[in-house]
Every structure is written in C-alpha cells, then in structure tokens.
PDB file of N, CA and C in Angstrom:
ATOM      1  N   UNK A   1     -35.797 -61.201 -27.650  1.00  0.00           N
ATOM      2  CA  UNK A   1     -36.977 -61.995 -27.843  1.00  0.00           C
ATOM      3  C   UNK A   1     -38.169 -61.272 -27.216  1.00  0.00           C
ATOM      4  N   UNK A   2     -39.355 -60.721 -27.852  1.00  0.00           N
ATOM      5  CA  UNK A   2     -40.353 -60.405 -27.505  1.00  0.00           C
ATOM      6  C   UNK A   2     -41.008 -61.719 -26.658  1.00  0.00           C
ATOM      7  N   UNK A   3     -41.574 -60.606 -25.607  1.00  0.00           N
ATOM      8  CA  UNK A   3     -42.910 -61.766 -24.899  1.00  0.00           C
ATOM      9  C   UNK A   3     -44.164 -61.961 -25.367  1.00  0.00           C
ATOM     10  N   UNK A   4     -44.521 -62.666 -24.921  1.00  0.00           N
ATOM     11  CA  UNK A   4     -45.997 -63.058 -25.650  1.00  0.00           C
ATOM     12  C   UNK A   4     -46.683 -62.029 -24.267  1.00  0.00           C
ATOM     13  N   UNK A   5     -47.573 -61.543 -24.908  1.00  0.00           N
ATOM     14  CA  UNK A   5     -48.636 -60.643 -23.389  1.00  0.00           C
ATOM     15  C   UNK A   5     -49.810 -61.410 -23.347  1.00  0.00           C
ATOM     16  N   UNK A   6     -50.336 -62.531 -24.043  1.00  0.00           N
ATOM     17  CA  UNK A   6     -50.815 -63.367 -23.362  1.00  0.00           C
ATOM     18  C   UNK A   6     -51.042 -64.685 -22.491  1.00  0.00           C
ATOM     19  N   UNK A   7     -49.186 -65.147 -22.604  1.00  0.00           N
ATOM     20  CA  UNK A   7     -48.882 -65.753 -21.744  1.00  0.00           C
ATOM     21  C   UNK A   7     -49.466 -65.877 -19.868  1.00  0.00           C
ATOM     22  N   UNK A   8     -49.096 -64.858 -19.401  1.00  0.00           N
ATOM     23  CA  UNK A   8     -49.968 -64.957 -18.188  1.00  0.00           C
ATOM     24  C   UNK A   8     -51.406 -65.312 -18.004  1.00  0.00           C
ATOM     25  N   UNK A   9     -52.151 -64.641 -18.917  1.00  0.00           N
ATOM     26  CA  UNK A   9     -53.262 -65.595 -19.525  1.00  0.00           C
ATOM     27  C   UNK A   9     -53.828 -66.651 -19.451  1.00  0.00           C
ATOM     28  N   UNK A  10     -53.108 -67.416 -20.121  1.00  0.00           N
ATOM     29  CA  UNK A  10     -52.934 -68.768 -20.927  1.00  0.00           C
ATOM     30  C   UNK A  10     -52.837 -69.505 -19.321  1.00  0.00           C
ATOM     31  N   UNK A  11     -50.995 -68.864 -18.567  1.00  0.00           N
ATOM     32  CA  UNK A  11     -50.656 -69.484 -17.210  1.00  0.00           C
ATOM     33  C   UNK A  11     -51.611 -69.880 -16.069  1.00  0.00           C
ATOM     34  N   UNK A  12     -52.717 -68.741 -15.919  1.00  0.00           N
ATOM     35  CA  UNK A  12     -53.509 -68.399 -14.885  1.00  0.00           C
ATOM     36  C   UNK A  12     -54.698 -69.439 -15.269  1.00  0.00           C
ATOM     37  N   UNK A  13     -54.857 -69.429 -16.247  1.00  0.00           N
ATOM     38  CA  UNK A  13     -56.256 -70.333 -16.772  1.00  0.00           C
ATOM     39  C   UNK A  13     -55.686 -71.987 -16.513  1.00  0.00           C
ATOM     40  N   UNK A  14     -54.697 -72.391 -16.845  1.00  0.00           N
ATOM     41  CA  UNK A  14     -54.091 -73.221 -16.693  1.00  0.00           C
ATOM     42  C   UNK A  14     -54.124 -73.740 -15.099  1.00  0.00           C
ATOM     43  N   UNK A  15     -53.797 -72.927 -14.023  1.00  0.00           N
ATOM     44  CA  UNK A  15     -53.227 -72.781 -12.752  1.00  0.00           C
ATOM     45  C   UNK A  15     -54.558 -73.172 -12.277  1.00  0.00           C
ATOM     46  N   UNK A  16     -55.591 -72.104 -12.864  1.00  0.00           N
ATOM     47  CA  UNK A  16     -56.864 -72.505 -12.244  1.00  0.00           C
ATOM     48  C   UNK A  16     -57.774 -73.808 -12.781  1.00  0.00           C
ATOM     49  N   UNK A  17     -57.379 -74.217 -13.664  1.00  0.00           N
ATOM     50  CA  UNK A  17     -58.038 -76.252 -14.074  1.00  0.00           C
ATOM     51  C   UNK A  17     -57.460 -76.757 -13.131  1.00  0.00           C
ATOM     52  N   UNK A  18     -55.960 -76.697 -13.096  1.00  0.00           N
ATOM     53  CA  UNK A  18     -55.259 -77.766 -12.150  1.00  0.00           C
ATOM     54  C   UNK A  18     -55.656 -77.612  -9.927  1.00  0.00           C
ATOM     55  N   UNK A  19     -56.092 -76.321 -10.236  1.00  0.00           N
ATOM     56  CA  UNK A  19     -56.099 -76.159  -8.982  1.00  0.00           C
ATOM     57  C   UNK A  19     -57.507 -76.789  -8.407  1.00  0.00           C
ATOM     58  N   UNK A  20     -58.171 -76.837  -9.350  1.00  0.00           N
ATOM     59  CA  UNK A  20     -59.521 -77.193  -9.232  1.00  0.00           C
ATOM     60  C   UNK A  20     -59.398 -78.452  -9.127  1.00  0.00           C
ATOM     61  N   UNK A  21     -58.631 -78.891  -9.927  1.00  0.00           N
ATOM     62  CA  UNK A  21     -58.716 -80.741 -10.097  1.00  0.00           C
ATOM     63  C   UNK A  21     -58.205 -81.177  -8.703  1.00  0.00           C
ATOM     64  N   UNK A  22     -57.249 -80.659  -8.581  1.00  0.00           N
ATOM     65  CA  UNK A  22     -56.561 -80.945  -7.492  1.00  0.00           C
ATOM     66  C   UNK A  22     -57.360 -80.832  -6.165  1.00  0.00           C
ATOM     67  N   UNK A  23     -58.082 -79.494  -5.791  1.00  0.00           N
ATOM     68  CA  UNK A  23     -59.232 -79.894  -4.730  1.00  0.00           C
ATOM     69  C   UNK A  23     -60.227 -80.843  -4.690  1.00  0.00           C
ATOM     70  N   UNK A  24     -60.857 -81.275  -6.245  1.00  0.00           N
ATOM     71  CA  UNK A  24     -61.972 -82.243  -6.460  1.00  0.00           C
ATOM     72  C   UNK A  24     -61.380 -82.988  -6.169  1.00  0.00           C
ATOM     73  N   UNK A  25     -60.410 -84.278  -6.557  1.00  0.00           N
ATOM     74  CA  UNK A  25     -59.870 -85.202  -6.401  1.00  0.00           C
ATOM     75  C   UNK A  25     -58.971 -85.663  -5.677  1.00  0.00           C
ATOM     76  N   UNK A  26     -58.058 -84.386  -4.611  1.00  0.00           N
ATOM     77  CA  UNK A  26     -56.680 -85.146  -4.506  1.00  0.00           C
ATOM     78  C   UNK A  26     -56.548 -84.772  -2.674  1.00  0.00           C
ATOM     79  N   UNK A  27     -56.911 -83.878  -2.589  1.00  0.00           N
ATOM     80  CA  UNK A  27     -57.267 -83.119  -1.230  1.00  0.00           C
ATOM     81  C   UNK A  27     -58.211 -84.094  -0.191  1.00  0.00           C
ATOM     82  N   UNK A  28     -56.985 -84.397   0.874  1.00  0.00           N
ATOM     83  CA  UNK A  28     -58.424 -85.843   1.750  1.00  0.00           C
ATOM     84  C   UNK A  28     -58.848 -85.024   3.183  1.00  0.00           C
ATOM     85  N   UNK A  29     -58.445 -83.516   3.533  1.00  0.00           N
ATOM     86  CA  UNK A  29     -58.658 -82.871   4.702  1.00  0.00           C
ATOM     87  C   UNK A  29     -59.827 -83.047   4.593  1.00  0.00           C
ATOM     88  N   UNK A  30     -60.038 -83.597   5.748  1.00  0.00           N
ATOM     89  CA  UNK A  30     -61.676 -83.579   6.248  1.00  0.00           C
ATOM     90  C   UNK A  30     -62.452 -82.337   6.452  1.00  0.00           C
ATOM     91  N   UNK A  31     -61.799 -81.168   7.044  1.00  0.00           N
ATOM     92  CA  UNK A  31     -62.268 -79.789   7.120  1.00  0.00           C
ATOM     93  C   UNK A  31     -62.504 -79.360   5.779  1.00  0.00           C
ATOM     94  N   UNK A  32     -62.774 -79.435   4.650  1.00  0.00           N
ATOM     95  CA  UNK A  32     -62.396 -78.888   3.431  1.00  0.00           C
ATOM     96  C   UNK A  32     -64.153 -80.009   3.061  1.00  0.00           C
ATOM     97  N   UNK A  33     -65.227 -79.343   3.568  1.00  0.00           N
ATOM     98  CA  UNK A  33     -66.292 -79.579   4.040  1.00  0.00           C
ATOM     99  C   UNK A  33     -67.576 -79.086   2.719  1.00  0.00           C
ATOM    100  N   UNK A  34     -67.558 -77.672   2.512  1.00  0.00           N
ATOM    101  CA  UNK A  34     -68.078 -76.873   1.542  1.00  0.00           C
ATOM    102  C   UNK A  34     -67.830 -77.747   0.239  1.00  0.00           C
ATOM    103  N   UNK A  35     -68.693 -76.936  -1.154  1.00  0.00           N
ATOM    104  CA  UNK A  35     -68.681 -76.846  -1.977  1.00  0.00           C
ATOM    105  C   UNK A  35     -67.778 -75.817  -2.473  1.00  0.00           C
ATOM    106  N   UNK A  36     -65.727 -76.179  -3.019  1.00  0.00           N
ATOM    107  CA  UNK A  36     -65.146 -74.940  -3.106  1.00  0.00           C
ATOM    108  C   UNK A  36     -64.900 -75.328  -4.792  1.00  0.00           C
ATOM    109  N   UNK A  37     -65.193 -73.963  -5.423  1.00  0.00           N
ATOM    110  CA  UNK A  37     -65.190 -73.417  -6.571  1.00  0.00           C
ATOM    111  C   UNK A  37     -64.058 -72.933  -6.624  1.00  0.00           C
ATOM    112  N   UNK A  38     -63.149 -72.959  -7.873  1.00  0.00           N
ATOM    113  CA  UNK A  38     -61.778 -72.113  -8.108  1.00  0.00           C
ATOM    114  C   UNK A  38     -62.916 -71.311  -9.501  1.00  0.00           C
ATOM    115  N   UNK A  39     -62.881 -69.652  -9.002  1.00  0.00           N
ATOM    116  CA  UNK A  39     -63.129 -68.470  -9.459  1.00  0.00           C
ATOM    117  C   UNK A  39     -62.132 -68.136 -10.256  1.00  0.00           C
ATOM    118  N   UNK A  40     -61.196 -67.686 -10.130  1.00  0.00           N
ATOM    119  CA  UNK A  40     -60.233 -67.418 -10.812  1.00  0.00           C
ATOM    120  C   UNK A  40     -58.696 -67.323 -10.328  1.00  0.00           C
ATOM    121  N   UNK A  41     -57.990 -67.038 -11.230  1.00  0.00           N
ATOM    122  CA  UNK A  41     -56.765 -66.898 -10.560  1.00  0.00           C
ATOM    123  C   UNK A  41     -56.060 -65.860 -11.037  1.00  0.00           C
ATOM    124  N   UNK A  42     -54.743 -64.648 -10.715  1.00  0.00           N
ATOM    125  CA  UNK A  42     -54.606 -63.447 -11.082  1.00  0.00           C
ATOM    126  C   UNK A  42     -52.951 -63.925 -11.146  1.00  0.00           C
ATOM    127  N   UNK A  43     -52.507 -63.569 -12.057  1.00  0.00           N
ATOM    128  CA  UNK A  43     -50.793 -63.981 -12.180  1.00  0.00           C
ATOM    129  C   UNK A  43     -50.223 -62.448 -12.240  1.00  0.00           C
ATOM    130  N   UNK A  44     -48.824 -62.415 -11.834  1.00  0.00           N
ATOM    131  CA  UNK A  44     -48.009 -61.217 -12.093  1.00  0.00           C
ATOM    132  C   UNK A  44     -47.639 -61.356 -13.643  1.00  0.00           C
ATOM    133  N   UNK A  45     -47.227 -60.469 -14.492  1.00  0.00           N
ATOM    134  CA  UNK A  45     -46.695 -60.360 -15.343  1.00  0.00           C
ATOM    135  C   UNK A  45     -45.406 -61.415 -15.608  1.00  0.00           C
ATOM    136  N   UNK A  46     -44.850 -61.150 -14.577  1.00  0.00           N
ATOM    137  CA  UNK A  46     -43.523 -62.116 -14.260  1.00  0.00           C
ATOM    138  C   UNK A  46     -43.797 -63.395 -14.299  1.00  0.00           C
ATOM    139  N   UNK A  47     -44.843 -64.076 -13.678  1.00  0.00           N
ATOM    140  CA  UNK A  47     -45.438 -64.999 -13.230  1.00  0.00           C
ATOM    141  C   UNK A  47     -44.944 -65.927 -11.860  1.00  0.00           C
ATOM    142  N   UNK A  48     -44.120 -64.770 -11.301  1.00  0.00           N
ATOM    143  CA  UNK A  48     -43.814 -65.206 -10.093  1.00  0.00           C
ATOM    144  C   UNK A  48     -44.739 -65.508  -8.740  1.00  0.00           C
ATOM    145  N   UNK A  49     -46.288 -64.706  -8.870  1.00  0.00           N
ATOM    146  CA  UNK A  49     -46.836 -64.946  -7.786  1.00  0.00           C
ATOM    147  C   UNK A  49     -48.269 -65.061  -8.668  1.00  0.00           C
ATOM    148  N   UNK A  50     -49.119 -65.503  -7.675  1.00  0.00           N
ATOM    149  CA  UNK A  50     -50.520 -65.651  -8.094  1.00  0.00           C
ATOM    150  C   UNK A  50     -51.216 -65.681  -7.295  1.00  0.00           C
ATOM    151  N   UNK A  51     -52.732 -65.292  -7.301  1.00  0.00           N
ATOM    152  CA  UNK A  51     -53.368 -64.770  -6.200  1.00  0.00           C
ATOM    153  C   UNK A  51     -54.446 -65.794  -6.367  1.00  0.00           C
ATOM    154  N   UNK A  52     -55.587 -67.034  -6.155  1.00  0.00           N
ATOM    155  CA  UNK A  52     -56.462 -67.752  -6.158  1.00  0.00           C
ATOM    156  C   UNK A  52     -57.211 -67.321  -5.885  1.00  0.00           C
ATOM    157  N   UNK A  53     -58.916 -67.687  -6.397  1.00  0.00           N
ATOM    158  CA  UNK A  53     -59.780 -66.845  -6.048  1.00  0.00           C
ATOM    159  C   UNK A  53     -60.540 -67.722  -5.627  1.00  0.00           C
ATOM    160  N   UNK A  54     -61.904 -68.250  -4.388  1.00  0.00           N
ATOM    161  CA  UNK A  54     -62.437 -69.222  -4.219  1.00  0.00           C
ATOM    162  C   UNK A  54     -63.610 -68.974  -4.300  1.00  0.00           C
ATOM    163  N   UNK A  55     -64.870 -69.633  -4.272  1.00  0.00           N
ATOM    164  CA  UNK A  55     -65.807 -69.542  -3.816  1.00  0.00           C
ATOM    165  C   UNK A  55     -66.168 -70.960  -2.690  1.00  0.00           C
ATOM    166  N   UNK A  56     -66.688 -70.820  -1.832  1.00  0.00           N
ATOM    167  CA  UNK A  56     -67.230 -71.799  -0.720  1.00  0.00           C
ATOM    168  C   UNK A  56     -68.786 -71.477  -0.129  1.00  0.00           C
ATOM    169  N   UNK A  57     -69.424 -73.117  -0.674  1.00  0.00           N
ATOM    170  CA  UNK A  57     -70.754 -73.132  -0.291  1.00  0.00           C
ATOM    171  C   UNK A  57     -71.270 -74.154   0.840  1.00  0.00           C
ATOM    172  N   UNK A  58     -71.843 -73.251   1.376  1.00  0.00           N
ATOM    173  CA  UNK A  58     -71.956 -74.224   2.780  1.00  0.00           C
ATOM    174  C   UNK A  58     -72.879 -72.974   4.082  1.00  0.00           C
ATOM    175  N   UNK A  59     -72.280 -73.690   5.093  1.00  0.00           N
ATOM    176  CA  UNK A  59     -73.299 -72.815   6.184  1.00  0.00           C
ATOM    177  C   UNK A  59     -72.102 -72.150   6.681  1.00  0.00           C
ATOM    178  N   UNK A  60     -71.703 -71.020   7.457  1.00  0.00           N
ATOM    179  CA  UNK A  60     -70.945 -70.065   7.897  1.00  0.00           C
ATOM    180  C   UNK A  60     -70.035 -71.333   8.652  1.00  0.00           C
ATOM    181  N   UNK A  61     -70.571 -72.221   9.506  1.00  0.00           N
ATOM    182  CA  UNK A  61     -69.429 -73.310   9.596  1.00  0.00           C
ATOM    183  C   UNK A  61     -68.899 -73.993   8.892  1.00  0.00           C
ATOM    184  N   UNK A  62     -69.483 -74.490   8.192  1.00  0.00           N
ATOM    185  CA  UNK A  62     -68.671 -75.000   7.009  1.00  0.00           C
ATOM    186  C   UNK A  62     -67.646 -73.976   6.095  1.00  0.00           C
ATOM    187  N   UNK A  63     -68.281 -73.074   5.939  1.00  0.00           N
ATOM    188  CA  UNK A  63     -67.218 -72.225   4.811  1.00  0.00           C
ATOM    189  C   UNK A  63     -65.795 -72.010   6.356  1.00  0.00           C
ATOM    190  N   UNK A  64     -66.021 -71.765   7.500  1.00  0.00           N
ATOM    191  CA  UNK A  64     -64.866 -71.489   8.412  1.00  0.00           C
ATOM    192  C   UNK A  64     -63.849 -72.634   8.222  1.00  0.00           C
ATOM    193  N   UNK A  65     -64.507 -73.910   8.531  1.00  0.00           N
ATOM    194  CA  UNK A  65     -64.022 -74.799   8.423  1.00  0.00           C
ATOM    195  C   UNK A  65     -62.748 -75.463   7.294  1.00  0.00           C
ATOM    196  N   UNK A  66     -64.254 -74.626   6.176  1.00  0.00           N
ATOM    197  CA  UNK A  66     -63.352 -75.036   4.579  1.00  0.00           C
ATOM    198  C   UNK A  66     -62.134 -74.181   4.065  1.00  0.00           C
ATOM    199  N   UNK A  67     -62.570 -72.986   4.938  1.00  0.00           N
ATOM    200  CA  UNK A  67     -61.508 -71.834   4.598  1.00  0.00           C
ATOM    201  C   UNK A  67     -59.885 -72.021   5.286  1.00  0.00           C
ATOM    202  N   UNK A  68     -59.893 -73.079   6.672  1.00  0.00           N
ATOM    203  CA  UNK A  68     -58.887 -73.520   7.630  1.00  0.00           C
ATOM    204  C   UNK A  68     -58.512 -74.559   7.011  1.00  0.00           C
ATOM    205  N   UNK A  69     -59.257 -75.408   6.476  1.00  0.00           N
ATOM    206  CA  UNK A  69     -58.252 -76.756   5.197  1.00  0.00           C
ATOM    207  C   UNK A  69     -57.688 -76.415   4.331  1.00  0.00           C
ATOM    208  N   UNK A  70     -58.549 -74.787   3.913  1.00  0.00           N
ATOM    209  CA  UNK A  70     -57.839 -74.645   2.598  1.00  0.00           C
ATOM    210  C   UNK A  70     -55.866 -73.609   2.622  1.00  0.00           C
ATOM    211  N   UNK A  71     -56.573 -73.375   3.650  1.00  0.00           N
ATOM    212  CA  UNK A  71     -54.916 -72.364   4.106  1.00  0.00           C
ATOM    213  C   UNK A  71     -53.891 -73.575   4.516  1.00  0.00           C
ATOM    214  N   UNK A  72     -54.632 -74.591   5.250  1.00  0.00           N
ATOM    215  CA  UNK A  72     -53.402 -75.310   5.864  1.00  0.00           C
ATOM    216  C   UNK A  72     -52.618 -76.309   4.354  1.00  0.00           C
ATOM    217  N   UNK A  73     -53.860 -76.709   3.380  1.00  0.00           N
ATOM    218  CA  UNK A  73     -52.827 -77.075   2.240  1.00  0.00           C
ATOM    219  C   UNK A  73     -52.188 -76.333   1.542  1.00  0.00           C
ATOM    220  N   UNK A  74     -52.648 -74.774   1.446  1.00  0.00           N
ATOM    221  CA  UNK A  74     -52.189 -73.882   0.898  1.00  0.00           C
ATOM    222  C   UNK A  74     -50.518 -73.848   1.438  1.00  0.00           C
ATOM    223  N   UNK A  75     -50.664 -73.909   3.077  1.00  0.00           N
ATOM    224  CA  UNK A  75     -49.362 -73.880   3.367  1.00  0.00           C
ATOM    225  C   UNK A  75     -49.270 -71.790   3.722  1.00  0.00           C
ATOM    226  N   UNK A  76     -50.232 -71.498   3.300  1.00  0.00           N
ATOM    227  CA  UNK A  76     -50.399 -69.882   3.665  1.00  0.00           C
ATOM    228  C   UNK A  76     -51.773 -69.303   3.867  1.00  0.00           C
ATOM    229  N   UNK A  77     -51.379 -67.935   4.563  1.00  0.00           N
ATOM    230  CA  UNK A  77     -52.905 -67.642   4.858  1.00  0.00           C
ATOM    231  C   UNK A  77     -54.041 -67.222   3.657  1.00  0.00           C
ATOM    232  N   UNK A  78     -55.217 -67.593   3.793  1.00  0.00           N
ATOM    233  CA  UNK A  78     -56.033 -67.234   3.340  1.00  0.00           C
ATOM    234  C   UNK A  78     -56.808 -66.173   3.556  1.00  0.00           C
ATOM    235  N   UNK A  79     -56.808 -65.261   2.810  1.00  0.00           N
ATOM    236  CA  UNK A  79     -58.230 -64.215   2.598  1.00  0.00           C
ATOM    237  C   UNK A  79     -59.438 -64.257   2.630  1.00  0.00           C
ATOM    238  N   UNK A  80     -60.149 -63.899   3.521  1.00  0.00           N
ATOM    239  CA  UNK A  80     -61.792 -64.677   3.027  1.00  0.00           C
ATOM    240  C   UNK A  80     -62.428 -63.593   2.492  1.00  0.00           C
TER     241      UNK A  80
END
C-alpha cells in the first residue's frame, strides 16, 4: 500500500486547529496570561512526534509566565 505524502500535512494542520481550540477554550492555568497563537506545527513523516510552534503576546512577564503554563500542560519542556 502506497502512502499518501500528504498525509502529515493534512495531520499537522489538523493538530494545530485542535491545539488552538484547546488553549482558547479548555486551558484554566492562570499563568497562561499572554495572547498565545498556535503558528504552526511540524510532524515526522512517521507521525510519531511533532514539534508546536507558538507565538505569545504580552510584556516579557507575561510571555515568562505564559511560556511556564504552557510547558506545565504540555507536560514537557518548552523552547522559547
């Protein structure tokens, strides 16, 4: 069975609506302060891992702040 090569694509675009929705609406950490944007998201071929991309608007405290809510729901570290 051939793969589709735009599957990951399709996955990542997908990953990134839901991820978005999911911060607008579902996320009650109070630190999570900023204005955060889901930029994009980068999938493996495999689609075993994926990399999130953010943007955060705010004042250098706030983005610290927003960047420490966002790792702790992440459950992993964040990149800034």
């Amino acid at each position: 069975m051939a793969s589709n090569p735009r599957r990951p694509d399709r996955v990542a675009e997908a990953m990134r609506e839901e991820i978005a929705t999911f911060l607008a609406e579902d996320v009650k950490d109070p630190r999570i302060v900023g204005l955060v944007t889901v930029t994009g998201v980068d999938i493996t071929r495999d689609l075993r891992h994926a990399k999130v991309f953010v943007s955060v608007m705010g004042s250098p405290t706030e983005q610290a702040s927003t960047f420490e809510g966002l790792a702790s729901v992440a459950g992993l570290a964040v990149d800034q």
